[in-house]
C-alpha atoms as a PDB file:
ATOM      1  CA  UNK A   1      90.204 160.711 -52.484  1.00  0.00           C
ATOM      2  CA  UNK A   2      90.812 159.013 -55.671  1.00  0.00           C
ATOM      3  CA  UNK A   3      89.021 160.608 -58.639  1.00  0.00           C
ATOM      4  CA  UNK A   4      86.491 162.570 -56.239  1.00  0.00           C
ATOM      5  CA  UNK A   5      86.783 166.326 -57.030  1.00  0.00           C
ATOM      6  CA  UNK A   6      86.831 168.745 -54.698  1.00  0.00           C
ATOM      7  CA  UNK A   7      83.887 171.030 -54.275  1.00  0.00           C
ATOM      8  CA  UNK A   8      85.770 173.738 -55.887  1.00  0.00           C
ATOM      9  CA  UNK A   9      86.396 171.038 -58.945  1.00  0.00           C
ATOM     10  CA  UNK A  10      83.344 170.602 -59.268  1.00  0.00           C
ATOM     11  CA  UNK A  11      81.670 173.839 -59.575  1.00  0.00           C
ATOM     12  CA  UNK A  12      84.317 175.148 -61.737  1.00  0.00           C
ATOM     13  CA  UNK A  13      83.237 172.034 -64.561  1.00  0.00           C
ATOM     14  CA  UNK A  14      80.013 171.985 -63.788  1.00  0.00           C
ATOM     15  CA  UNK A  15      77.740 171.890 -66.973  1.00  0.00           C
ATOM     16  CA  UNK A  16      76.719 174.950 -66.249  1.00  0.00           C
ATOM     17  CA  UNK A  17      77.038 178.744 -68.470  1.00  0.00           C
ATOM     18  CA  UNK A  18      80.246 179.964 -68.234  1.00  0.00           C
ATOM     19  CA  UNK A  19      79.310 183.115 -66.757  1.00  0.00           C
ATOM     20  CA  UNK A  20      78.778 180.959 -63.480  1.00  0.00           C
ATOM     21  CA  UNK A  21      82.054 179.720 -63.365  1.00  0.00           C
ATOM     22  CA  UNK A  22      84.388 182.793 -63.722  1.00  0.00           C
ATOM     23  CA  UNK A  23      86.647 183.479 -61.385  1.00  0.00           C
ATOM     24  CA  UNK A  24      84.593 186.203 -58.898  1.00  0.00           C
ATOM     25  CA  UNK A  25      81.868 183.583 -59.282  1.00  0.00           C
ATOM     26  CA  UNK A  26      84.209 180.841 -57.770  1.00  0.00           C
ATOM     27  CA  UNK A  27      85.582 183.503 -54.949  1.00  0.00           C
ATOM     28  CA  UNK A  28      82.220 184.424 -54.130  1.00  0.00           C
ATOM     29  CA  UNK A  29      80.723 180.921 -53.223  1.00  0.00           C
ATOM     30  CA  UNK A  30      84.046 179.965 -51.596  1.00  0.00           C
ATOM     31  CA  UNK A  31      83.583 182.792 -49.070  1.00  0.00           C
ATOM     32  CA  UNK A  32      80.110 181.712 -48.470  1.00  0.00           C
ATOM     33  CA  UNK A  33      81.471 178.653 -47.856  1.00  0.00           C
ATOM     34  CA  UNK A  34      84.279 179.204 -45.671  1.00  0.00           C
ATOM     35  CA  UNK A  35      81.911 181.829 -43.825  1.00  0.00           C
ATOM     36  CA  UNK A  36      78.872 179.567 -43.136  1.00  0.00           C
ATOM     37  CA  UNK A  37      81.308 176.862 -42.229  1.00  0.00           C
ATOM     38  CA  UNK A  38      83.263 178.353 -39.385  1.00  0.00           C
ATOM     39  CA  UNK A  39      81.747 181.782 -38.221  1.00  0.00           C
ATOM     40  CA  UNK A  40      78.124 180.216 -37.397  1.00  0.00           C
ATOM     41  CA  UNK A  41      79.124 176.979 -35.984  1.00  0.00           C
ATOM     42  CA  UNK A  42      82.130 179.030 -33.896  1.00  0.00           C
ATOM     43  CA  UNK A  43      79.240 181.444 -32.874  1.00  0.00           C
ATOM     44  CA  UNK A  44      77.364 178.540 -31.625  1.00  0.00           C
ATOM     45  CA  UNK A  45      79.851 176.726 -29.756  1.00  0.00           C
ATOM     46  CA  UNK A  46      81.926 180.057 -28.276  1.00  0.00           C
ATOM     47  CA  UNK A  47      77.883 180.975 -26.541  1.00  0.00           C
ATOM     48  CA  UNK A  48      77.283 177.230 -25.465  1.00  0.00           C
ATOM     49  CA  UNK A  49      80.839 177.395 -23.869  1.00  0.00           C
ATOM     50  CA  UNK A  50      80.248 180.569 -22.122  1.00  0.00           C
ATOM     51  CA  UNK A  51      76.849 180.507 -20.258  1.00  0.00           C
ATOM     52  CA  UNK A  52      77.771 176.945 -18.986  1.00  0.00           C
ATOM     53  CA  UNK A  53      80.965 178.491 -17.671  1.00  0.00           C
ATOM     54  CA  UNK A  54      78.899 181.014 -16.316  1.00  0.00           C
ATOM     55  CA  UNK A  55      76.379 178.965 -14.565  1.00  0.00           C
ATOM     56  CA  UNK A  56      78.080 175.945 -13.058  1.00  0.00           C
ATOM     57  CA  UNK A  57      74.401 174.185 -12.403  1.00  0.00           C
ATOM     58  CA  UNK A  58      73.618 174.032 -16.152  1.00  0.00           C
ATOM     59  CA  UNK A  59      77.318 172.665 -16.333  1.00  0.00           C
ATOM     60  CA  UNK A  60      76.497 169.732 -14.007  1.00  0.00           C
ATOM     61  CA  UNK A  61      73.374 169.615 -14.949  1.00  0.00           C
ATOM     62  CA  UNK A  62      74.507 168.490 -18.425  1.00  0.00           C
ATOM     63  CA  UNK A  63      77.400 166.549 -17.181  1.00  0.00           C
ATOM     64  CA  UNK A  64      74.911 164.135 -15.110  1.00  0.00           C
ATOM     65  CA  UNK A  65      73.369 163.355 -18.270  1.00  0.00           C
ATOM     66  CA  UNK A  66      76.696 162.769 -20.772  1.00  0.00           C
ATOM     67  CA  UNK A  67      77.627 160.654 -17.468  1.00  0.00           C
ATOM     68  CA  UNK A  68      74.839 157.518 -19.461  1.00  0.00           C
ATOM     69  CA  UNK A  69      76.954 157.543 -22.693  1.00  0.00           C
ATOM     70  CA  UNK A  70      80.346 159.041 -21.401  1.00  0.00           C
ATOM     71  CA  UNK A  71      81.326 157.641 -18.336  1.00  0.00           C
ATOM     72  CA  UNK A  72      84.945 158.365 -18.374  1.00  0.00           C
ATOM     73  CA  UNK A  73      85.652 162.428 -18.782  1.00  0.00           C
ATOM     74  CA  UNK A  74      88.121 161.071 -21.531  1.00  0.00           C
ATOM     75  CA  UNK A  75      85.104 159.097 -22.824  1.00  0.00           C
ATOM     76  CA  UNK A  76      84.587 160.028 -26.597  1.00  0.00           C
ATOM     77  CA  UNK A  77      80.769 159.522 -27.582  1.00  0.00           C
ATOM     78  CA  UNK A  78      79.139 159.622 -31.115  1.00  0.00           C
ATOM     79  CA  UNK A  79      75.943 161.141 -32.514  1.00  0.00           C
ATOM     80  CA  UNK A  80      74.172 158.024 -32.320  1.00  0.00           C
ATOM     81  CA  UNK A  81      74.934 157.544 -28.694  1.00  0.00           C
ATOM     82  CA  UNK A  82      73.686 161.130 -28.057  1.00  0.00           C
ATOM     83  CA  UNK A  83      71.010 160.563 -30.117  1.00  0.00           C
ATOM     84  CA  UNK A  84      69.558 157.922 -27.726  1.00  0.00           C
ATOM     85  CA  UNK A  85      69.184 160.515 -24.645  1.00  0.00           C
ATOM     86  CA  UNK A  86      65.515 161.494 -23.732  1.00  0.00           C
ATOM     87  CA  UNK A  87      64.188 164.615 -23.470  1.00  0.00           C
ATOM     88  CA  UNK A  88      68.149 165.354 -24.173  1.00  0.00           C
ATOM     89  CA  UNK A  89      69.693 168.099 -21.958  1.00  0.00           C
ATOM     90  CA  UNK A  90      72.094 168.189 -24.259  1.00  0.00           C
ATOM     91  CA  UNK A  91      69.904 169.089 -27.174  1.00  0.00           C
ATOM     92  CA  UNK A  92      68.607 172.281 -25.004  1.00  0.00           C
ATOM     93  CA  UNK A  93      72.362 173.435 -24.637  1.00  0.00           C
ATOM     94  CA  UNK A  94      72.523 173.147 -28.439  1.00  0.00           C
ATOM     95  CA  UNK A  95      69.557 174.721 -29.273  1.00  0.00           C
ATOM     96  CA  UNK A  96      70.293 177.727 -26.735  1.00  0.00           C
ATOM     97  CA  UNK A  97      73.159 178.402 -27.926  1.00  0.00           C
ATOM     98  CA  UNK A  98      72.154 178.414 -31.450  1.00  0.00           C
ATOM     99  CA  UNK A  99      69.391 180.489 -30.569  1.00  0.00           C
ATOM    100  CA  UNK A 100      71.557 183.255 -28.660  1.00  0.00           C
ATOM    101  CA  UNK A 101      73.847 183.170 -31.521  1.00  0.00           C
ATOM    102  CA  UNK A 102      71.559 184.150 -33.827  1.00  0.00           C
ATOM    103  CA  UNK A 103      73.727 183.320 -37.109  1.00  0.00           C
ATOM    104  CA  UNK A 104      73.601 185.601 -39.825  1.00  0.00           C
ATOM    105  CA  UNK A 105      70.787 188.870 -38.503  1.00  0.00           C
ATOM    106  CA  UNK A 106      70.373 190.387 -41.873  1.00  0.00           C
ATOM    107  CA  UNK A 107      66.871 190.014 -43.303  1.00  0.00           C
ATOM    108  CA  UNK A 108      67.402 187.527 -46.312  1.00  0.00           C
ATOM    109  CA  UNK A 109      64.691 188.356 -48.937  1.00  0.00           C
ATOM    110  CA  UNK A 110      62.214 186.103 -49.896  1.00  0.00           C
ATOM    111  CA  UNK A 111      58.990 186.025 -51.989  1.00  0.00           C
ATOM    112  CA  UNK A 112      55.429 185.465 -51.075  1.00  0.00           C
ATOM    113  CA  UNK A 113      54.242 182.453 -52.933  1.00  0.00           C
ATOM    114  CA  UNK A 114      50.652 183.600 -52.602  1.00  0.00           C
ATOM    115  CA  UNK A 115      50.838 187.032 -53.595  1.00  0.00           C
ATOM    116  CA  UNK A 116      53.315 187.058 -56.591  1.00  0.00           C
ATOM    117  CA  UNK A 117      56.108 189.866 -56.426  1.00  0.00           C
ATOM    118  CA  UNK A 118      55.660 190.656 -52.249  1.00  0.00           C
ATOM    119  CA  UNK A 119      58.965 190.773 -51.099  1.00  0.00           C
ATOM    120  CA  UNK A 120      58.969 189.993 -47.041  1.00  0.00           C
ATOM    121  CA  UNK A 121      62.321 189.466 -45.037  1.00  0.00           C
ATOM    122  CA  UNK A 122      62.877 188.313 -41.372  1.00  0.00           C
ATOM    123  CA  UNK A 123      65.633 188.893 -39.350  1.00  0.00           C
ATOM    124  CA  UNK A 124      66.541 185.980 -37.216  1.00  0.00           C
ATOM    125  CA  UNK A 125      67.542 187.983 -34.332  1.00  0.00           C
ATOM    126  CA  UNK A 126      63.768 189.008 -33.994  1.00  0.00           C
ATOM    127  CA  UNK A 127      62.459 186.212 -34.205  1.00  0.00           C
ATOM    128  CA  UNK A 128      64.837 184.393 -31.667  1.00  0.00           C
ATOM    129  CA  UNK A 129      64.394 186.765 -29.131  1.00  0.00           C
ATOM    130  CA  UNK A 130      60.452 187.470 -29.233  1.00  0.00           C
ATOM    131  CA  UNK A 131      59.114 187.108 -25.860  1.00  0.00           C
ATOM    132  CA  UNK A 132      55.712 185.703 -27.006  1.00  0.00           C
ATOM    133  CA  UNK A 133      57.668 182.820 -28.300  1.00  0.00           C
ATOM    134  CA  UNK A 134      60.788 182.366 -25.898  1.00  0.00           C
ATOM    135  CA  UNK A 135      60.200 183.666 -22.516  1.00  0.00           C
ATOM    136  CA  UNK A 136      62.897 186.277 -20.755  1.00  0.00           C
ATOM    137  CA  UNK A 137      64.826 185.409 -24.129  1.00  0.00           C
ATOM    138  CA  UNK A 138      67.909 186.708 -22.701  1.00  0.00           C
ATOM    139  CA  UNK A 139      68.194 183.889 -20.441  1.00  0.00           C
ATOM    140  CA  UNK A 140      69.871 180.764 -21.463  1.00  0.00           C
ATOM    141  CA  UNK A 141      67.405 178.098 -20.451  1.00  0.00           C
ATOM    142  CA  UNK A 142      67.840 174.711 -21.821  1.00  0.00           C
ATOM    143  CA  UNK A 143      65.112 173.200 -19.723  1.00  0.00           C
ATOM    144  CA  UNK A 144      62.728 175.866 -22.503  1.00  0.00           C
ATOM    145  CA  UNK A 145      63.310 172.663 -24.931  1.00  0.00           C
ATOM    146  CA  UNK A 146      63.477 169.893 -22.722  1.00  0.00           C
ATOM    147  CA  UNK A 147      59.967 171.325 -21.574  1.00  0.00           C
ATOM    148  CA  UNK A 148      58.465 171.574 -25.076  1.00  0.00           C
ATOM    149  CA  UNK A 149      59.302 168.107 -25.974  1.00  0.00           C
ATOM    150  CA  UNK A 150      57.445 166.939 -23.222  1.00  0.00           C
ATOM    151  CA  UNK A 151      54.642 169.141 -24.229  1.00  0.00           C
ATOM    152  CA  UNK A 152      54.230 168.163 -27.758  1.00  0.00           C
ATOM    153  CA  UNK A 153      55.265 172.205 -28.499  1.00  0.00           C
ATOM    154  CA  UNK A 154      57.615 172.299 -31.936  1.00  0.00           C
ATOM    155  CA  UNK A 155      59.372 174.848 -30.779  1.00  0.00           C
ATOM    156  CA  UNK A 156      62.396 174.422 -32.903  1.00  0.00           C
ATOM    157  CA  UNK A 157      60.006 176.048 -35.769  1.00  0.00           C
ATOM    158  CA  UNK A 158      61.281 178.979 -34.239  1.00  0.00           C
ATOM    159  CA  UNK A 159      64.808 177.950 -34.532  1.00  0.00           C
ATOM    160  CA  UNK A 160      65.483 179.928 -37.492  1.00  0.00           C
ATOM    161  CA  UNK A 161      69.502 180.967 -36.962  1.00  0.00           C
ATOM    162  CA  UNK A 162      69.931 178.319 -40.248  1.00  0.00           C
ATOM    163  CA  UNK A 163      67.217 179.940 -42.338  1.00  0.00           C
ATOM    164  CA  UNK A 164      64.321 177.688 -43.367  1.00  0.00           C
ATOM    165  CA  UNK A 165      63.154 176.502 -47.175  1.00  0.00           C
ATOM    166  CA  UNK A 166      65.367 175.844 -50.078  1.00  0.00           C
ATOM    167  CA  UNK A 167      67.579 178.298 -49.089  1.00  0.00           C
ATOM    168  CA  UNK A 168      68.312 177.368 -45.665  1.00  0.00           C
ATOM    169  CA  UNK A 169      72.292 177.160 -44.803  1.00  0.00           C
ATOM    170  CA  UNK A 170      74.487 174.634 -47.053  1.00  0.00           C
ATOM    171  CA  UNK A 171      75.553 173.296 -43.410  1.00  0.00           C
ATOM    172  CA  UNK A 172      72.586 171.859 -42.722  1.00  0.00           C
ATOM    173  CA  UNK A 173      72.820 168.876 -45.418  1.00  0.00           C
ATOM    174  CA  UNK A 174      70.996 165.973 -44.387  1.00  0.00           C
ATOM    175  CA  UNK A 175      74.254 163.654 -44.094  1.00  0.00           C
ATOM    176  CA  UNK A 176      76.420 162.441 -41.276  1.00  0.00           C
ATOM    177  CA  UNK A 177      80.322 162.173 -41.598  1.00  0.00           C
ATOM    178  CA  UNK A 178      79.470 158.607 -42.021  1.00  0.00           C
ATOM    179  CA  UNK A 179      77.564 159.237 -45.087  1.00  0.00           C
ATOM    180  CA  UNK A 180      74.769 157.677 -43.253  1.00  0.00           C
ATOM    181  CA  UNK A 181      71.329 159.075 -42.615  1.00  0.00           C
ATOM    182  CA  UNK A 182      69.711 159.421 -39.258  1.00  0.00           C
ATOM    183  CA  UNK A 183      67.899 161.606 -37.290  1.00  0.00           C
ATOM    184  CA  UNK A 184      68.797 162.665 -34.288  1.00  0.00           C
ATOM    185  CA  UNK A 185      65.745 160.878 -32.192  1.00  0.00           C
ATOM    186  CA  UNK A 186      67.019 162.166 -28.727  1.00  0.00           C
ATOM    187  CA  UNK A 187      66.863 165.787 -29.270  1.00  0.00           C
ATOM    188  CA  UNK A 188      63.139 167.462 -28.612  1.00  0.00           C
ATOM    189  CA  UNK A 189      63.975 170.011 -30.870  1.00  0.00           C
ATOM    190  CA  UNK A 190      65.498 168.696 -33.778  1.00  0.00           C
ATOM    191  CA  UNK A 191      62.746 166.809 -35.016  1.00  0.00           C
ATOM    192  CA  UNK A 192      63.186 164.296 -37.976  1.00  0.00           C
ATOM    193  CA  UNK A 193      65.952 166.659 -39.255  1.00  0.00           C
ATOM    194  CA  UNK A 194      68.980 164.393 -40.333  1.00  0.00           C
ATOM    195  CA  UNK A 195      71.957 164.943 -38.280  1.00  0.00           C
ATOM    196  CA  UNK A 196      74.416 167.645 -40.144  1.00  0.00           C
ATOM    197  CA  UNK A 197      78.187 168.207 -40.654  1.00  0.00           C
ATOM    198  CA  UNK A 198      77.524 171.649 -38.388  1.00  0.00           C
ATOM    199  CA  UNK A 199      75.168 170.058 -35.915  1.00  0.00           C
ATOM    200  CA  UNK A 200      77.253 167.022 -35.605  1.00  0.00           C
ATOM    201  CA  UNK A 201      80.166 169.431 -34.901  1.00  0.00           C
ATOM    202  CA  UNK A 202      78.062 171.505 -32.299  1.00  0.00           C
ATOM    203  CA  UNK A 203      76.797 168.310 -30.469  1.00  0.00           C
ATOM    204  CA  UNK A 204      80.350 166.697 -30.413  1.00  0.00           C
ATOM    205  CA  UNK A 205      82.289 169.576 -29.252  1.00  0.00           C
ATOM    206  CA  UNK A 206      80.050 170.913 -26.572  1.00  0.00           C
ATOM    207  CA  UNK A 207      79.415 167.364 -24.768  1.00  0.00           C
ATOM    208  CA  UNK A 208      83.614 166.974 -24.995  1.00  0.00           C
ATOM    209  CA  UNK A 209      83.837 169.835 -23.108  1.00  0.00           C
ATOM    210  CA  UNK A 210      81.046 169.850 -21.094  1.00  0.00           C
ATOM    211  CA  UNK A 211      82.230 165.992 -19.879  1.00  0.00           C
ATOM    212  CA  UNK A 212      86.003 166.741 -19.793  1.00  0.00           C
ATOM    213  CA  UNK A 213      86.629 170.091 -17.775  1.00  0.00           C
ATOM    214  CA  UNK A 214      85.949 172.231 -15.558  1.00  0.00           C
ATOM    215  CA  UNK A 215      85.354 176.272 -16.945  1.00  0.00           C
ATOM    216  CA  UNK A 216      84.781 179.630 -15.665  1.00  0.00           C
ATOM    217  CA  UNK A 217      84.435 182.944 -17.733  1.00  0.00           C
ATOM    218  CA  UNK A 218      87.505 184.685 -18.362  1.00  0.00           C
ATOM    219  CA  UNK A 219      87.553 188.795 -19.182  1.00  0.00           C
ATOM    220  CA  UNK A 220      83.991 187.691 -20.668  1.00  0.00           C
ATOM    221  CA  UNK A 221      80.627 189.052 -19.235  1.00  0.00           C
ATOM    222  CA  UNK A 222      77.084 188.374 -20.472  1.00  0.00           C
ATOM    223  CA  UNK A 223      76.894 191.740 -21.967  1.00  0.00           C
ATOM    224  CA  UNK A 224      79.752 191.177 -24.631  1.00  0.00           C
ATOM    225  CA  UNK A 225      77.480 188.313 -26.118  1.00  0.00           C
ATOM    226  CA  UNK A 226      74.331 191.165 -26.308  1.00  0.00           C
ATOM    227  CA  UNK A 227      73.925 192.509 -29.380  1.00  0.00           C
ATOM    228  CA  UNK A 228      75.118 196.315 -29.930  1.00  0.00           C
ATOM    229  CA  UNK A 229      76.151 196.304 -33.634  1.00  0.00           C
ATOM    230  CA  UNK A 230      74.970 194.837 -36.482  1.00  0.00           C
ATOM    231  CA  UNK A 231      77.978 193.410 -38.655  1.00  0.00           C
ATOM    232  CA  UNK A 232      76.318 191.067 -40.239  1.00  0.00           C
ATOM    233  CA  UNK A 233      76.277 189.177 -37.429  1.00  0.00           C
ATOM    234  CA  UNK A 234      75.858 190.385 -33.978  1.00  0.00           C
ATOM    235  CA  UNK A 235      78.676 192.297 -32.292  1.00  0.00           C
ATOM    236  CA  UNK A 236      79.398 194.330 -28.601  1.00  0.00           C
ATOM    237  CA  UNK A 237      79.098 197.727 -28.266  1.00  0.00           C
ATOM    238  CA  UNK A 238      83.021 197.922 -28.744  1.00  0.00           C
ATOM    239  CA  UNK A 239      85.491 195.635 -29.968  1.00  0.00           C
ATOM    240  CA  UNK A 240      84.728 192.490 -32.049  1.00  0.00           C
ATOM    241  CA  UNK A 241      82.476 189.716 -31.306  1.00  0.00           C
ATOM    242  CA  UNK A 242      85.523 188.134 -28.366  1.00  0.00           C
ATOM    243  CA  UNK A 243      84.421 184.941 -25.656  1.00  0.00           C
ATOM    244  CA  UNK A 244      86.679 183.266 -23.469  1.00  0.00           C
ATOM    245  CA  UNK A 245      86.687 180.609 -20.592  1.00  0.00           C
ATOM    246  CA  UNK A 246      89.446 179.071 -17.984  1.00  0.00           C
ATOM    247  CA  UNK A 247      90.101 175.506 -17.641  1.00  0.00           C
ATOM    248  CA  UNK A 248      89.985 175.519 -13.290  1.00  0.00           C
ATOM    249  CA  UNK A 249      89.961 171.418 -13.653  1.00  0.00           C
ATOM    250  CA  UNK A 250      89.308 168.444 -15.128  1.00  0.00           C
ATOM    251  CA  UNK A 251      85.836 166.661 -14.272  1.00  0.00           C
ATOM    252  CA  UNK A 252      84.979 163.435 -12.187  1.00  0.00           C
END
């Protein structure tokens, strides 16, 4: 890395007051960190996993497609090769499973630019699983997004398991691992938005899978993903927030 400080490096001798760099300070925006880094993207990737395991047609489904730009089930592909399918399956399988992971469901405060000193909040669970927006939003439908692309519907305003504004999640940096800017042109629902370390990671991991092997549910039913509990994030009626899946093969 050379002379390139760490993020923690950099906020500790940052020309900043010194009250924002003690020590609790420091902890603090680590855990945010380390929280919006793993537990969100996990989230994401843990639903994605399950409900194709659960419905083998949305598996296949999404395999045909990965087929164009992984041919091989050991075939690795990059964002910009997934960037370049249409109406992308692959982007409604993302966008589902962000949606029915709904990411942090406390309402974050914000303030009313037109009205000075209104405090409003939104929870994104709400929002996500309004049925004027998303019909039967209990159902994992990525054809919803393929569908809206085609339609000229934005759907993905909806999308709001990130946040939205300045104060969206850190994750959602407009940079690729590259360092390169692009945006994700095949997916309906992403818009312009630049590809993202935690997108990039959600894209990658799911179309590995998807391509490579063959899953069922394992000790795992639809109803353990439903939210009972509010932690924070969502969580079952007993128990913590637990999916898993069995490898019954490897693909074609």
């Amino acid at each position: 890395m050379g002379d390139q400080k760490t993020l923690l490096q950099a906020m500790a001798t940052a020309d900043v007051p010194e009250e924002e760099k003690t020590a609790t300070r420091l902890q603090m925006e680590t855990l945010n960190i380390i929280a919006g880094g793993t537990e969100t993207t996990a989230r994401a990737l843990a639903v994605g996993v399950f409900h194709l395991a659960h419905k083998p047609s949305l598996l296949l489904q999404l395999r045909d497609e990965l087929r164009t730009v992984m041919p091989f089930p050991d075939s690795l592909a990059s964002c910009t090769q997934l960037e370049q399918l249409p109406y992308s399956y692959l982007a409604g399988v993302v966008n589902e499973s962000l949606r029915l992971a709904f990411g942090f469901i406390i309402r974050p405060a914000r303030v009313y630019p037109n009205d000075p000193l209104t405090p409003i909040s939104q929870s994104a669970y709400f929002v996500c699983m309004d049925p004027s927006i998303f019909s039967q939003p209990d159902d994992f439908n990525p054809d919803r997004w393929v569908q809206a692309a085609r339609d000229g519907n934005k759907l993905h305003r909806y999308l709001i398991v990130l946040s939205k504004g300045s104060r969206h999640c850190l994750g959602i940096k407009y940079v690729s691992p590259l360092g390169a800017n692009y945006p994700l042109r095949g997916s309906p629902n992403i818009g312009t938005r630049m590809v993202s370390f935690a997108l990039a990671e959600i894209y990658l991991a799911i179309a590995t899978v998807a391509r490579r092997f063959d899953l069922v549910p394992y000790q795992t039913t639809v109803e353990q993903l439903q939210m009972k509990r509010d932690l924070g994030f969502t969580a079952p009626e007993k128990g913590p927030f637990t999916v898993r899946a069995k490898v019954t093969g490897l693909a074609d």
